[in-house]
Structures are given as structure tokens and as C-alpha cells.
N, C-alpha and C. Protein backbone atom coordinates (compact mmCIF):
# COMPACT_ATOMS: atom_id res chain seq x y z
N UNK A 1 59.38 -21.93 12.87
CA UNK A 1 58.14 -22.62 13.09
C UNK A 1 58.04 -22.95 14.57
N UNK A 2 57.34 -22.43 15.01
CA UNK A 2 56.70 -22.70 16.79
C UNK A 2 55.63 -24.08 16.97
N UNK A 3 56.32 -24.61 17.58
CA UNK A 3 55.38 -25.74 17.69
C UNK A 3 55.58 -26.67 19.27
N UNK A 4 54.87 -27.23 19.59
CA UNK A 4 54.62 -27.78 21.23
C UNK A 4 54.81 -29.04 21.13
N UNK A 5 54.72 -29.71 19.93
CA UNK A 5 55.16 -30.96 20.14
C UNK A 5 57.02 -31.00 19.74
N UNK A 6 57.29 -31.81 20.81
CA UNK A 6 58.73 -31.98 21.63
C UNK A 6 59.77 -32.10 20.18
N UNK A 7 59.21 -33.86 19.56
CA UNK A 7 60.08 -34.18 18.67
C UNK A 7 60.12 -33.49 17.27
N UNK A 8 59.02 -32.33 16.89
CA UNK A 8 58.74 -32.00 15.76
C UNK A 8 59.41 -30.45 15.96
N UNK A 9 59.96 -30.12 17.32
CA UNK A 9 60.41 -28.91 17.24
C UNK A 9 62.41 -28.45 16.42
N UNK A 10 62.33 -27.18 16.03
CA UNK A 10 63.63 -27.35 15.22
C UNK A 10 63.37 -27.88 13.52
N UNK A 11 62.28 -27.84 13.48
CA UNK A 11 62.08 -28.58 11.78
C UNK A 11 62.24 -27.04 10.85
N UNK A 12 62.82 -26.86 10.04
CA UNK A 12 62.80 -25.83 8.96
C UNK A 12 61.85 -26.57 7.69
N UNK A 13 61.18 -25.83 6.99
CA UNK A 13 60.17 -26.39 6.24
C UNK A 13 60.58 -27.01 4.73
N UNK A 14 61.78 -25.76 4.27
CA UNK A 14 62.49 -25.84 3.16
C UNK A 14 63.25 -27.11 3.06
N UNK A 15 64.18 -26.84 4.06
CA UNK A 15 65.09 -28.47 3.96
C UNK A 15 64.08 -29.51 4.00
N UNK A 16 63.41 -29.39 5.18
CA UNK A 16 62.52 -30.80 4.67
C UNK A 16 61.42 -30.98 3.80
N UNK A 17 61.23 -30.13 2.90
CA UNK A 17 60.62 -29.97 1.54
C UNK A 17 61.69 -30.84 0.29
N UNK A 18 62.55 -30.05 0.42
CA UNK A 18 64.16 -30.53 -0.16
C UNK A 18 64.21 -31.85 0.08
N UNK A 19 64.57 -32.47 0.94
CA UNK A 19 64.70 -33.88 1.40
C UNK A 19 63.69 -34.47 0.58
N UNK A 20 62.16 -34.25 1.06
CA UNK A 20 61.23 -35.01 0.21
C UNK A 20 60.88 -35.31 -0.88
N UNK A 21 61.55 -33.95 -1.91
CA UNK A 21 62.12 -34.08 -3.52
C UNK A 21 62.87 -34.64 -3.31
N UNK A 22 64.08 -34.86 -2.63
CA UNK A 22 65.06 -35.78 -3.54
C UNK A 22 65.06 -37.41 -3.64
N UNK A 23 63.89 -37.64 -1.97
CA UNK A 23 63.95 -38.86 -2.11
C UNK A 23 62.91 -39.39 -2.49
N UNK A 24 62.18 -38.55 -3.37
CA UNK A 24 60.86 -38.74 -4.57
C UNK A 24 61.67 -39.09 -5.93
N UNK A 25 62.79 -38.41 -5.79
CA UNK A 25 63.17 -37.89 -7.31
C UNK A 25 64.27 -39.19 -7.83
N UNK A 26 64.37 -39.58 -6.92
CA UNK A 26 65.28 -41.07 -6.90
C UNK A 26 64.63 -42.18 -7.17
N UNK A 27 63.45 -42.43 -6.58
CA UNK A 27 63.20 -43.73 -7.37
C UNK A 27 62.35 -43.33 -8.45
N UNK A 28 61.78 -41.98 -8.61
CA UNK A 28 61.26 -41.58 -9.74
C UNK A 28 62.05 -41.53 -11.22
N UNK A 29 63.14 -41.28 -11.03
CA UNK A 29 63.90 -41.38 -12.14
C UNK A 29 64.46 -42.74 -12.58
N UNK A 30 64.82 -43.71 -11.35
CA UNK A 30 64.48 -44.86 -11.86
C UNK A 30 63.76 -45.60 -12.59
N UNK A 31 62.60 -45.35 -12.02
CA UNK A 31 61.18 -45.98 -13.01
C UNK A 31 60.72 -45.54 -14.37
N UNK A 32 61.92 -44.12 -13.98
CA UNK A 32 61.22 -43.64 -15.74
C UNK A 32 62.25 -44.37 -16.77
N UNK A 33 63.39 -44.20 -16.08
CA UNK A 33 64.57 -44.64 -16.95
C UNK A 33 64.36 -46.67 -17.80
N UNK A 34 63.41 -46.96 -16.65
CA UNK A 34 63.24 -48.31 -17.27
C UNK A 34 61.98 -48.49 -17.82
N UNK A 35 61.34 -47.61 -17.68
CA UNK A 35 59.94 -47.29 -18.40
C UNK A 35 60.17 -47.10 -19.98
N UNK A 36 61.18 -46.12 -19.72
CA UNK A 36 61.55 -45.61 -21.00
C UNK A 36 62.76 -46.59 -22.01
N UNK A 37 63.32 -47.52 -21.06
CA UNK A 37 64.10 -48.57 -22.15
C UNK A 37 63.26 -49.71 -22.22
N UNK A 38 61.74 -49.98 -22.05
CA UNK A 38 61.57 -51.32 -22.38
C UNK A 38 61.09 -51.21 -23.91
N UNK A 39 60.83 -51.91 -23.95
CA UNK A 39 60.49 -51.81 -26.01
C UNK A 39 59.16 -51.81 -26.20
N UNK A 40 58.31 -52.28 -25.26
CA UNK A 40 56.28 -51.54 -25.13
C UNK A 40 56.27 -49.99 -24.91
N UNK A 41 55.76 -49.82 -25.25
CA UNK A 41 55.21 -48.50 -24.62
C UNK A 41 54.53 -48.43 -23.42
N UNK A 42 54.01 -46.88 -23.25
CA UNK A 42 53.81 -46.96 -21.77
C UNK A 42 52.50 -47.54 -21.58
N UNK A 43 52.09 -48.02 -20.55
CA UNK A 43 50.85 -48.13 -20.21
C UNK A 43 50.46 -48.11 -19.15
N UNK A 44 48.63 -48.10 -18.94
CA UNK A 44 47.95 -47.44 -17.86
C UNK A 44 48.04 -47.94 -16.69
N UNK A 45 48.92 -49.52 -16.11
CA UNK A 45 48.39 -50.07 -15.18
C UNK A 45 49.98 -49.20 -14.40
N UNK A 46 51.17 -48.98 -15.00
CA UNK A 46 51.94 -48.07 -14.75
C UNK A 46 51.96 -47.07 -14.06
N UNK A 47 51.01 -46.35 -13.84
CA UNK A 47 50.29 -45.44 -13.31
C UNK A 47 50.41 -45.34 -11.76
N UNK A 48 50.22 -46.50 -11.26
CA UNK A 48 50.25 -46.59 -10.01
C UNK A 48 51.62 -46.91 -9.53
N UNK A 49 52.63 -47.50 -9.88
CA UNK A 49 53.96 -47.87 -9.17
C UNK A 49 54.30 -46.09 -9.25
N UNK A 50 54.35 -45.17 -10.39
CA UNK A 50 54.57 -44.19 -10.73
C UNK A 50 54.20 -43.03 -9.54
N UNK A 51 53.24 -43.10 -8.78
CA UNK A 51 53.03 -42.64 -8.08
C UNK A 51 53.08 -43.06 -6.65
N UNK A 52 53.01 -44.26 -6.33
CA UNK A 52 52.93 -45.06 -4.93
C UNK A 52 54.45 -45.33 -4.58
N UNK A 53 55.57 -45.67 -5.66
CA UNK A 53 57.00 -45.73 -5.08
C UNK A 53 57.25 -44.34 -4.46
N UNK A 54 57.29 -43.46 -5.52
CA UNK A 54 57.70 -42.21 -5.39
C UNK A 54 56.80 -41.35 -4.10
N UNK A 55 56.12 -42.16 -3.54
CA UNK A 55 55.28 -41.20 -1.96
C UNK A 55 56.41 -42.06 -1.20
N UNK A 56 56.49 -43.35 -1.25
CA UNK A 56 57.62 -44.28 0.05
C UNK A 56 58.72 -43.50 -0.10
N UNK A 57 59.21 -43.17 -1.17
CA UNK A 57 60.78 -42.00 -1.31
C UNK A 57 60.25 -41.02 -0.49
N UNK A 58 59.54 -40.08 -0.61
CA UNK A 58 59.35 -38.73 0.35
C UNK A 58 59.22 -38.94 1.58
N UNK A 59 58.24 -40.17 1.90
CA UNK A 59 58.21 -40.60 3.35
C UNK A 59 59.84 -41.29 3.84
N UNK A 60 60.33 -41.49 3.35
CA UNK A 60 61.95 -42.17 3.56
C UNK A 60 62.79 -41.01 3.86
N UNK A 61 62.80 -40.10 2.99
CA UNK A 61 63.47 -39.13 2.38
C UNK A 61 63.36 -37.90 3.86
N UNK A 62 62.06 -38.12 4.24
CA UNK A 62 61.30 -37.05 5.54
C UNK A 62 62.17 -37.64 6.64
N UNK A 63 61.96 -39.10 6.82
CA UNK A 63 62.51 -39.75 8.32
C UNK A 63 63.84 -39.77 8.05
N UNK A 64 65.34 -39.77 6.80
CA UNK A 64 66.35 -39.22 6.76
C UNK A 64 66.49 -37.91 7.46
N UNK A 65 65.58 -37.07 6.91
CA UNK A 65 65.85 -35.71 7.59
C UNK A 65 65.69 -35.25 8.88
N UNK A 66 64.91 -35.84 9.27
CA UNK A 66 64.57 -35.77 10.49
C UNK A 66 65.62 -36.23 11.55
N UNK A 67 66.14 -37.83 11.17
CA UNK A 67 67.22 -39.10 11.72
C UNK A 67 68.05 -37.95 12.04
N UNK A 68 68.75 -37.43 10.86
CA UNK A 68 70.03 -36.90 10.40
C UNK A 68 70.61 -35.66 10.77
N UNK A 69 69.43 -34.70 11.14
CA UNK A 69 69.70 -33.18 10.90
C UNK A 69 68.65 -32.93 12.11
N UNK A 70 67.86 -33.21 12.32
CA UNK A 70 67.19 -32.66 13.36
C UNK A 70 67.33 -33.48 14.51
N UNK A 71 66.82 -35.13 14.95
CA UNK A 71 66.83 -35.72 16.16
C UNK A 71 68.43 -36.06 16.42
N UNK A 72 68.93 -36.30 15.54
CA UNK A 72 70.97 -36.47 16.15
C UNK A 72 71.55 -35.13 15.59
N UNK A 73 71.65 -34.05 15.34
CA UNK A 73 72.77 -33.69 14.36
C UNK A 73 73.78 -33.74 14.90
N UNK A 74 74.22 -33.85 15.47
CA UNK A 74 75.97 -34.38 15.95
C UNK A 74 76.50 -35.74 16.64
N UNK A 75 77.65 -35.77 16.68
CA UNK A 75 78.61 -36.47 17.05
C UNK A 75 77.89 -38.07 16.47
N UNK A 76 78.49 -39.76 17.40
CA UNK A 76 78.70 -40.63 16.61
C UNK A 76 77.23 -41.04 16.46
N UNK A 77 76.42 -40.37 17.25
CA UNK A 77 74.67 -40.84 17.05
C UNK A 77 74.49 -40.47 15.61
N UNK A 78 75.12 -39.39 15.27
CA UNK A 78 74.43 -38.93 13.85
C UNK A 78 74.95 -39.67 12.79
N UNK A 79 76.07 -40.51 12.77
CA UNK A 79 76.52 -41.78 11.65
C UNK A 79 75.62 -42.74 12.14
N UNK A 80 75.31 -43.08 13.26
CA UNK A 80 74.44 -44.85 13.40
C UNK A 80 72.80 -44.16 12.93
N UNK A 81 72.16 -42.66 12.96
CA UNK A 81 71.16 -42.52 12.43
C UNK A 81 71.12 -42.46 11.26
N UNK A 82 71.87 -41.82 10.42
CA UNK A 82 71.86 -41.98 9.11
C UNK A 82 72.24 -42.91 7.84
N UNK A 83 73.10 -43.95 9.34
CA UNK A 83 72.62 -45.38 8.38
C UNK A 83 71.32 -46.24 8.54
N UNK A 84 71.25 -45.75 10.15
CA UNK A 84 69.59 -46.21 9.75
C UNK A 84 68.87 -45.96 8.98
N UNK A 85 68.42 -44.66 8.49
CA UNK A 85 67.50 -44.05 8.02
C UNK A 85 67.88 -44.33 6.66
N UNK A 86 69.24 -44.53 5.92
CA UNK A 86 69.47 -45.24 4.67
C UNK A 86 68.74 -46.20 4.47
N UNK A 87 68.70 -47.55 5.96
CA UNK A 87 67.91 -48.64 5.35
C UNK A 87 66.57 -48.28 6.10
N UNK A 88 65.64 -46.96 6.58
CA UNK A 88 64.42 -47.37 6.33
C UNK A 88 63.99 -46.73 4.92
N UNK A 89 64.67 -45.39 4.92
CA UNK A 89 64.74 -45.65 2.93
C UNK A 89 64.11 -46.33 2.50
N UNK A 90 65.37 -46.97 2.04
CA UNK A 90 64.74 -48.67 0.97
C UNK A 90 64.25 -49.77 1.34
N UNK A 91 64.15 -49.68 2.47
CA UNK A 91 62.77 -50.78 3.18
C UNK A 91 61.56 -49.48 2.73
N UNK A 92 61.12 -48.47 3.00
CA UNK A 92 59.89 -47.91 2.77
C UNK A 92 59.96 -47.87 1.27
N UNK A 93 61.03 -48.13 0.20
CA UNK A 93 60.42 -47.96 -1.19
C UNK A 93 60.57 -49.31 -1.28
N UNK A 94 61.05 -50.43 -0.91
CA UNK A 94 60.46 -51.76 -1.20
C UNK A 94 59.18 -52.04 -0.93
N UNK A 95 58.52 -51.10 0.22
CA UNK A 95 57.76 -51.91 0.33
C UNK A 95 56.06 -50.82 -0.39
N UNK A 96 56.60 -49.98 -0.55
CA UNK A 96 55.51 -49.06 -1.39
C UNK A 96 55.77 -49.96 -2.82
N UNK A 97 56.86 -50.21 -2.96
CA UNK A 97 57.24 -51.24 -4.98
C UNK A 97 56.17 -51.93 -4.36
N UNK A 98 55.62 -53.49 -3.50
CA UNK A 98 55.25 -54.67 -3.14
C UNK A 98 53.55 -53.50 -3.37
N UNK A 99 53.35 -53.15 -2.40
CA UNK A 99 52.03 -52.85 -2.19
C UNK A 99 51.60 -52.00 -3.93
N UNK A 100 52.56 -50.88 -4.92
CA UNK A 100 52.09 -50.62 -5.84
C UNK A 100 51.82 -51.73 -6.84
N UNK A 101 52.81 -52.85 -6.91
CA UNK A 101 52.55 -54.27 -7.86
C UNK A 101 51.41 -54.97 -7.80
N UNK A 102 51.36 -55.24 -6.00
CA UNK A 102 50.58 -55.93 -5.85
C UNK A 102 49.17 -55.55 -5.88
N UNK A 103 48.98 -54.15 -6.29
CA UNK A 103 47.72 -53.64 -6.35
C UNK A 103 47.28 -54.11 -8.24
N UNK A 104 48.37 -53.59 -9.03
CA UNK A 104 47.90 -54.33 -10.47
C UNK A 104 48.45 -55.17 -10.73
N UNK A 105 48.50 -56.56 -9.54
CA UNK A 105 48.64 -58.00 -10.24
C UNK A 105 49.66 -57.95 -10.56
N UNK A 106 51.02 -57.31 -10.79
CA UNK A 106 52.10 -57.78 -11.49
C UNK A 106 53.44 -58.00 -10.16
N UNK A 107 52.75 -58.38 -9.00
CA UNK A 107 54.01 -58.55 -8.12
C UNK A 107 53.60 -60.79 -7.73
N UNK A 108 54.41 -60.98 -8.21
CA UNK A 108 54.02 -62.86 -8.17
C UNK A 108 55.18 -63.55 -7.28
């Protein structure tokens, strides 16, 4: 991929396709797993955490890949980026959880 902007150069499309499934597929399987043990069934207001966590995972999941493999890949920069990028992770799916709750009323 040819591209002119500085920090976006070196990106392969696949891996960071890859990345963005997995860090979709993580809190997605979470939510199903407790979706699926509560004793209601599903319902419609559900809908939205279902989809709004699981975009903060891909966007998390993108700036891992990026942290990790493309702007450091070596030496001790590439351990202090990829613990960063661990906690913007789960700061970006906390805070996609806050904004999906708080859209149907159930974040208090």
C-alpha cells in the first residue's frame, strides 16, 4: 500500500483487518456469553451495547496494531507501546460500554 502520509505508511491491510476482528471478537463474546446466561431473554434495547462495545474493540484493537507492529516494532519502545495500547484498549471499550448504556438508560 503506497501512501504519503508519514505515520500511516508500512500498514499491511490483512493484519490490520485481523487485529480489528479480534479486538471486536473479545468483548463480543463477552456480551454474548452474559446475554446468554441471564434468565430473560434477549431484548431490543440490547441491540445497541451489541454493536457500540464491539466498534471501541476494533478501534482499540487498530491503535494496538498500529502501537505494536507498525509505529515501535522493536526493541524496549515496543513493550512500553504495547502496554499502552493494552490500556487504551479497555479505556476505549469502557468507554463505548458508558456511551452504549447511557444511550438506553441503563448506565446509573
Amino acid at each position: 500500500m503506497k501512501t504519503e502520509i508519514k505515520f500511516l505508511q508500512g500498514i499491511n491491510p490483512k493484519p490490520a483487518i485481523i487485529a480489528g476482528i479480534i479486538g471486536a471478537g473479545i468483548p463480543l463474546s463477552w456480551l454474548s456469553f452474559i446475554i446468554l446466561t441471564k434468565e430473560e431473554l434477549f431484548e431490543t434495547w440490547m441491540l445497541i451495547p451489541l454493536t457500540f462495545i464491539p466498534i471501541g474493540g476494533v478501534l482499540g484493537g487498530l491503535f494496538f496494531y498500529l502501537m505494536g507492529f507498525i509505529w515501535f516494532p522493536t526493541g524496549g519502545k515496543k513493550l512500553a507501546a504495547i502496554v499502552f495500547s493494552v490500556l487504551i484498549y479497555f479505556i476505549t471499550i469502557w468507554i463505548s460500554a458508558v456511551l452504549a448504556f447511557s444511550i438506553t438508560g441503563h448506565w446509573d
